[in-house]
C-alpha atoms as a PDB file:
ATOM      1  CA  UNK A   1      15.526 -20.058   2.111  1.00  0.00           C
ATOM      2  CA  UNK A   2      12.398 -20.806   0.692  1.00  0.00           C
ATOM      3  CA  UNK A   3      12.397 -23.856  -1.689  1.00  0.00           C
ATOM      4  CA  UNK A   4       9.879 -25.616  -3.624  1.00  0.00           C
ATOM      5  CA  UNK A   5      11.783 -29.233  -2.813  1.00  0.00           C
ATOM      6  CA  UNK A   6       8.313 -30.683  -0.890  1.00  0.00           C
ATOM      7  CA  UNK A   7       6.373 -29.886  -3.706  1.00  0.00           C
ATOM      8  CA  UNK A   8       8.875 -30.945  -6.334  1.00  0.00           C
ATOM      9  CA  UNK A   9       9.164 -34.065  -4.204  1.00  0.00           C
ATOM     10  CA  UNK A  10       5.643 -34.965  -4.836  1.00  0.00           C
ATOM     11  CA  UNK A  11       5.066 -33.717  -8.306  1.00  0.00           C
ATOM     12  CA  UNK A  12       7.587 -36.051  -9.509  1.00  0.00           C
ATOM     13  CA  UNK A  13       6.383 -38.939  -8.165  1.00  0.00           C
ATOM     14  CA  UNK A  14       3.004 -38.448 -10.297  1.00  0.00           C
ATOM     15  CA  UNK A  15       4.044 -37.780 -13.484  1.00  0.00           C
ATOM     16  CA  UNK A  16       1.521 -39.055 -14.973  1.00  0.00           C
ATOM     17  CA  UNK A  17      -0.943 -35.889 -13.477  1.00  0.00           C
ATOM     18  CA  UNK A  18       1.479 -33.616 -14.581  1.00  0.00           C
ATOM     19  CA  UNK A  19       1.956 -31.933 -18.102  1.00  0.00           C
ATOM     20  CA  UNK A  20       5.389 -29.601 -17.938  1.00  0.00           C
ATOM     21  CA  UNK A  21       7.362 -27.932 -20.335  1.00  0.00           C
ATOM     22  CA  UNK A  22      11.315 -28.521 -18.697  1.00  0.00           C
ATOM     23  CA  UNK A  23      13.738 -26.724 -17.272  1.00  0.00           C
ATOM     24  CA  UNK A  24      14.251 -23.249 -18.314  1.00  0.00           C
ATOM     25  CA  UNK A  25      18.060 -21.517 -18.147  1.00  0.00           C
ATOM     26  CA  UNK A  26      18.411 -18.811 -15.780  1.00  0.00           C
ATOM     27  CA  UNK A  27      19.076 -16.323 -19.096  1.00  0.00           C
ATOM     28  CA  UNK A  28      15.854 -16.694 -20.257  1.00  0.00           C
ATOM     29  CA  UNK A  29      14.237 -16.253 -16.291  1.00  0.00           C
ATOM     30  CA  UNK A  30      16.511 -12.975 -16.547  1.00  0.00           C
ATOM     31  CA  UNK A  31      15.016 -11.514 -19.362  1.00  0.00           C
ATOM     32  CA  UNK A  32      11.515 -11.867 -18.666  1.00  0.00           C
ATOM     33  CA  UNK A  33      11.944 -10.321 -15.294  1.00  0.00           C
ATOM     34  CA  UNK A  34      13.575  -7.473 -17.386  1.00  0.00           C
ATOM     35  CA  UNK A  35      10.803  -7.808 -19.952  1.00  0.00           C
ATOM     36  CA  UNK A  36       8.072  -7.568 -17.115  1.00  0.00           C
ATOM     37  CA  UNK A  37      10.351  -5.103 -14.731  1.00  0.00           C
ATOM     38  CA  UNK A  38       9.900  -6.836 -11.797  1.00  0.00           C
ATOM     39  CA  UNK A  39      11.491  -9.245  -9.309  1.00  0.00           C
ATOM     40  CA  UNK A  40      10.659 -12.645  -9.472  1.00  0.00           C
ATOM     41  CA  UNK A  41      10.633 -14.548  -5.809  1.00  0.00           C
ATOM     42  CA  UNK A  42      13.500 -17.356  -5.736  1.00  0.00           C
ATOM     43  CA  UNK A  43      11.253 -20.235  -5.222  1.00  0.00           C
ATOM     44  CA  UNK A  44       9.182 -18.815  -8.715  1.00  0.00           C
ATOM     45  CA  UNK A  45      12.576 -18.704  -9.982  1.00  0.00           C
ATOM     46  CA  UNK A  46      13.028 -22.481  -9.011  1.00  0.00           C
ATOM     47  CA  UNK A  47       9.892 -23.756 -10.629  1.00  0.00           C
ATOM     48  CA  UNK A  48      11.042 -21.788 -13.740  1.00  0.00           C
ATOM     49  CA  UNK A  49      14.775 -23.440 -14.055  1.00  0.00           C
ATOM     50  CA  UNK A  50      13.410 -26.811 -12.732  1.00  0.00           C
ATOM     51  CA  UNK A  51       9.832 -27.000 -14.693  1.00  0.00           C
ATOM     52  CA  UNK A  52       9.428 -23.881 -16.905  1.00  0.00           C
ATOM     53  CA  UNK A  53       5.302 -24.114 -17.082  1.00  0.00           C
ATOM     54  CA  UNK A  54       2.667 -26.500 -17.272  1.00  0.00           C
ATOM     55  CA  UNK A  55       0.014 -28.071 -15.777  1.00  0.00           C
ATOM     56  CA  UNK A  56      -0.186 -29.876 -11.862  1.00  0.00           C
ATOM     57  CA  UNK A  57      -2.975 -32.000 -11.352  1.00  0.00           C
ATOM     58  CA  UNK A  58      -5.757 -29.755 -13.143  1.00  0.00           C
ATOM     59  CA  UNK A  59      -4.808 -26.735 -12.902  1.00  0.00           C
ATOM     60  CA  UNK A  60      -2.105 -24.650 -14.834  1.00  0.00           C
ATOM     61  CA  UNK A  61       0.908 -22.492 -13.306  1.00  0.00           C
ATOM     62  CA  UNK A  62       1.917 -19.613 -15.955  1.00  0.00           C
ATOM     63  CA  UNK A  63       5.979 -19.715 -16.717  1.00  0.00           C
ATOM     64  CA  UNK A  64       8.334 -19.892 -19.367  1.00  0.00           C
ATOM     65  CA  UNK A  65      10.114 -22.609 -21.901  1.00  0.00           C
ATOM     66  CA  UNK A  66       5.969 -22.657 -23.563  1.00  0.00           C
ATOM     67  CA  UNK A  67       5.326 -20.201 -27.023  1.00  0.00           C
ATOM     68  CA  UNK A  68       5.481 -16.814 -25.767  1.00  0.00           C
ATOM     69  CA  UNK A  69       2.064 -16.507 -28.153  1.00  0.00           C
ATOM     70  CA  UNK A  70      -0.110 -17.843 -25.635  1.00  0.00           C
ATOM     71  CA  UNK A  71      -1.089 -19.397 -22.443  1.00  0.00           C
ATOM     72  CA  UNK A  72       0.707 -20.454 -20.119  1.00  0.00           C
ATOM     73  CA  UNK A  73       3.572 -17.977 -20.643  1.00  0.00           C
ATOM     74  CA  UNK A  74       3.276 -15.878 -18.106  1.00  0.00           C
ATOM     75  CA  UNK A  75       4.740 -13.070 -19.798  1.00  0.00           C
ATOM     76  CA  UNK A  76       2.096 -13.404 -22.275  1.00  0.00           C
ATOM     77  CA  UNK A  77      -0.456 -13.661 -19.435  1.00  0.00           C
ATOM     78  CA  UNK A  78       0.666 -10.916 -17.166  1.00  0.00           C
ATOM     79  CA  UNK A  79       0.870  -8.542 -20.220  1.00  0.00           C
ATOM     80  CA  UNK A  80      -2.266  -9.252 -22.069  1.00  0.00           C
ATOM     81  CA  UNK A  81      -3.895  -8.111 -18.674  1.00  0.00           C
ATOM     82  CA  UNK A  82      -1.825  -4.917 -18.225  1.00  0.00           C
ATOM     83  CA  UNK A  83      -3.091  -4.181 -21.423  1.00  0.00           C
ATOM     84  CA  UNK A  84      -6.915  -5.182 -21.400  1.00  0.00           C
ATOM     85  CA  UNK A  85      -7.660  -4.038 -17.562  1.00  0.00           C
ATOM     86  CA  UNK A  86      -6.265  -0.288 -16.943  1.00  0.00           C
ATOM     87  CA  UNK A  87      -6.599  -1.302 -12.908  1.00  0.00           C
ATOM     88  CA  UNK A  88      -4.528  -4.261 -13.415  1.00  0.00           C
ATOM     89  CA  UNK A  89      -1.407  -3.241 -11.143  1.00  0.00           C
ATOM     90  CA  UNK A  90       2.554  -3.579 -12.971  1.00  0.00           C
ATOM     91  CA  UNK A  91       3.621  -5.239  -9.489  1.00  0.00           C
ATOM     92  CA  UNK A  92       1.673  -8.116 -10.448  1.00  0.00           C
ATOM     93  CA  UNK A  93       2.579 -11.271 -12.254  1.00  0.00           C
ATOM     94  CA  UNK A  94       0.028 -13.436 -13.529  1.00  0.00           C
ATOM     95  CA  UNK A  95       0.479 -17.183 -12.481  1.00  0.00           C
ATOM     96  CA  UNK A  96      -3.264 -18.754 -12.723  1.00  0.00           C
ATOM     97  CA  UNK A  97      -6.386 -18.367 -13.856  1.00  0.00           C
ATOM     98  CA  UNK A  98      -8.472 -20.029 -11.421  1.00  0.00           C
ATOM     99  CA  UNK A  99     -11.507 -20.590 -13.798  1.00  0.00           C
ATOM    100  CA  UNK A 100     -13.762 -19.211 -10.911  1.00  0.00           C
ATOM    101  CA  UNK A 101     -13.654 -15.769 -12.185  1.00  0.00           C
ATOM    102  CA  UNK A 102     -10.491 -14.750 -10.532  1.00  0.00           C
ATOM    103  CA  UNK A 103      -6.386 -14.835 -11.456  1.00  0.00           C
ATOM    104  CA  UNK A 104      -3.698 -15.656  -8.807  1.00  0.00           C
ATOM    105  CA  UNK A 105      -0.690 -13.606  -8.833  1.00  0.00           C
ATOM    106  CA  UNK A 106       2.885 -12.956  -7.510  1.00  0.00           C
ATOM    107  CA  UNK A 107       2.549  -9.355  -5.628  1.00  0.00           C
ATOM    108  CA  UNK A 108       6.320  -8.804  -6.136  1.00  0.00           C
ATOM    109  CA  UNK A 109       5.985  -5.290  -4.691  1.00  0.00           C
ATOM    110  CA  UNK A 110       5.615  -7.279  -1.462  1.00  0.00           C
ATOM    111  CA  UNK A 111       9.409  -8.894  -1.762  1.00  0.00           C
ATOM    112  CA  UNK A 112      10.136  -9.468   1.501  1.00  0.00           C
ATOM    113  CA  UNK A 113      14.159 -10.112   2.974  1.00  0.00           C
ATOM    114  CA  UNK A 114      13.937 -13.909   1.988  1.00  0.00           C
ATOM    115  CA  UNK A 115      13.072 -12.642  -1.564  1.00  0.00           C
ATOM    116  CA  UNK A 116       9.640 -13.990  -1.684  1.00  0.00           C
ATOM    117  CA  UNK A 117       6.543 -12.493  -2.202  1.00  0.00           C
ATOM    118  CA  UNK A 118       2.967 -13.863  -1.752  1.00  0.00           C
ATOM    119  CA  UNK A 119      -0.021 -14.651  -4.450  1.00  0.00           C
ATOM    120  CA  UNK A 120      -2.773 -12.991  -4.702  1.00  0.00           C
ATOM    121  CA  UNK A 121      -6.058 -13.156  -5.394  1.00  0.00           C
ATOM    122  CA  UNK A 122      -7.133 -10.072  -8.435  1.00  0.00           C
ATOM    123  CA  UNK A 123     -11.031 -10.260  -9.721  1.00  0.00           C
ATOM    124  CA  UNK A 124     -11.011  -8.434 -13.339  1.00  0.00           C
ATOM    125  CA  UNK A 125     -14.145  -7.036 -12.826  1.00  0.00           C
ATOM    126  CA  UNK A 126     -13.543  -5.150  -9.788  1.00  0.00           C
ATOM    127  CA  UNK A 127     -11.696  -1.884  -9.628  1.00  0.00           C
ATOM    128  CA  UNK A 128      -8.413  -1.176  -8.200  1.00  0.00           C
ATOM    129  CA  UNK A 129      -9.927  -0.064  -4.641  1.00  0.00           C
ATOM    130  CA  UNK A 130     -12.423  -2.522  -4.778  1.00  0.00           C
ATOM    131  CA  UNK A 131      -9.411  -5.311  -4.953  1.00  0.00           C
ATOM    132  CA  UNK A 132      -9.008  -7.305  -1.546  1.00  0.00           C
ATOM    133  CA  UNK A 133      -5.893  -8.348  -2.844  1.00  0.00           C
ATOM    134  CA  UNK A 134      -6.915 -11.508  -0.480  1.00  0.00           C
ATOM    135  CA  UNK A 135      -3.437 -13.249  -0.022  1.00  0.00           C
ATOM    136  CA  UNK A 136      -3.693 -17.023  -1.348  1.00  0.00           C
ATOM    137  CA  UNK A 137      -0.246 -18.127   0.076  1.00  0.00           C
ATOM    138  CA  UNK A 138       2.188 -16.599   1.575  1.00  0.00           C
ATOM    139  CA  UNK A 139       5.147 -17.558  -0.909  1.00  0.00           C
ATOM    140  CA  UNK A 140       5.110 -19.553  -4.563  1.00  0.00           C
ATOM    141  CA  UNK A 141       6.428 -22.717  -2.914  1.00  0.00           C
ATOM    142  CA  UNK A 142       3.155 -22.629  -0.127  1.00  0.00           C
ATOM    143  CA  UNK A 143       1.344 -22.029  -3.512  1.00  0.00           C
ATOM    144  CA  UNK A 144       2.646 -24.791  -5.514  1.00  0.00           C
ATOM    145  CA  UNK A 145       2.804 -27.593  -2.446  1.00  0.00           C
ATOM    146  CA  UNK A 146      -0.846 -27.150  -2.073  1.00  0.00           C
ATOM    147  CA  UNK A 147      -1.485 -27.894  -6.061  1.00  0.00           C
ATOM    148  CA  UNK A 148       0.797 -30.648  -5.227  1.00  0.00           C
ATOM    149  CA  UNK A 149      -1.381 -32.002  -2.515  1.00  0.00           C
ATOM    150  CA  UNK A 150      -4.538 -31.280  -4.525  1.00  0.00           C
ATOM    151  CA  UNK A 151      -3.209 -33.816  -6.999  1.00  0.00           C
ATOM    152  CA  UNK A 152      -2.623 -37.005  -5.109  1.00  0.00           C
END
């Protein structure tokens, strides 16, 4: 199994470069999967019940247990972009906006028998075929130990 343990590991001992919003139940995980129809990967799940949202180092990772009004809920996130960008795919779930001009996301179509999925890179100005769909990391935790490195 997949865990985000080595990341966790180091996020907590810097707490003063991170901003988070606590644990979230499992109920509420449950019902924005519903809300979103998809999936989420268990190490996503993980961050969620162990973190919620929030900020690591610089940089923020979309999640729950924040105002579902704004960022970084990632339900907010995810469908604000279904709605503004007609190419955006339903697969995807909006973790980051990189700042750079593109969004990370879980590709949960991509599940694979661990139940993880990786994040991808989607540019909003490109078109769905134009999309590389360049994968960032291979699973959430990969994506969330190397914020955690970025940080110390």
């Amino acid at each position: 199994m997949v865990s985000i343990i080595k990341a966790a590991a180091i996020i907590d001992s810097f707490p003063e470069m991170v901003q988070l919003a606590g644990p979230v139940p499992f109920e509420e995980v449950w019902v924005a999967e519903g809300q979103l129809a998809v999936t989420f990967p268990d190490s996503y799940r993980e961050f969620l019940q162990k973190y919620g949202a929030g900020s690591v180092g610089r940089l923020d990772v979309y999640g729950l247990g924040v105002p579902a009004s704004g960022l970084p809920n990632v339900i907010y996130a995810t469908e604000t972009l279904r709605a503004s960008d007609d190419f955006f795919p339903g697969d995807l779930i909006v973790l980051q906006d990189t700042g750079e001009g593109d969004i990370l996301c879980l590709a949960t179509s991509r599940m694979n028998e661990e139940n993880e999925c990786p994040v991808v890179q989607w540019i909003p100005e490109m078109s769905f075929e134009e999309q590389a769909f360049e994968v960032v990391n291979k699973t959430f935790a990969g994506f969330l130990l190397r914020l955690a490195r970025n940080m110390t």
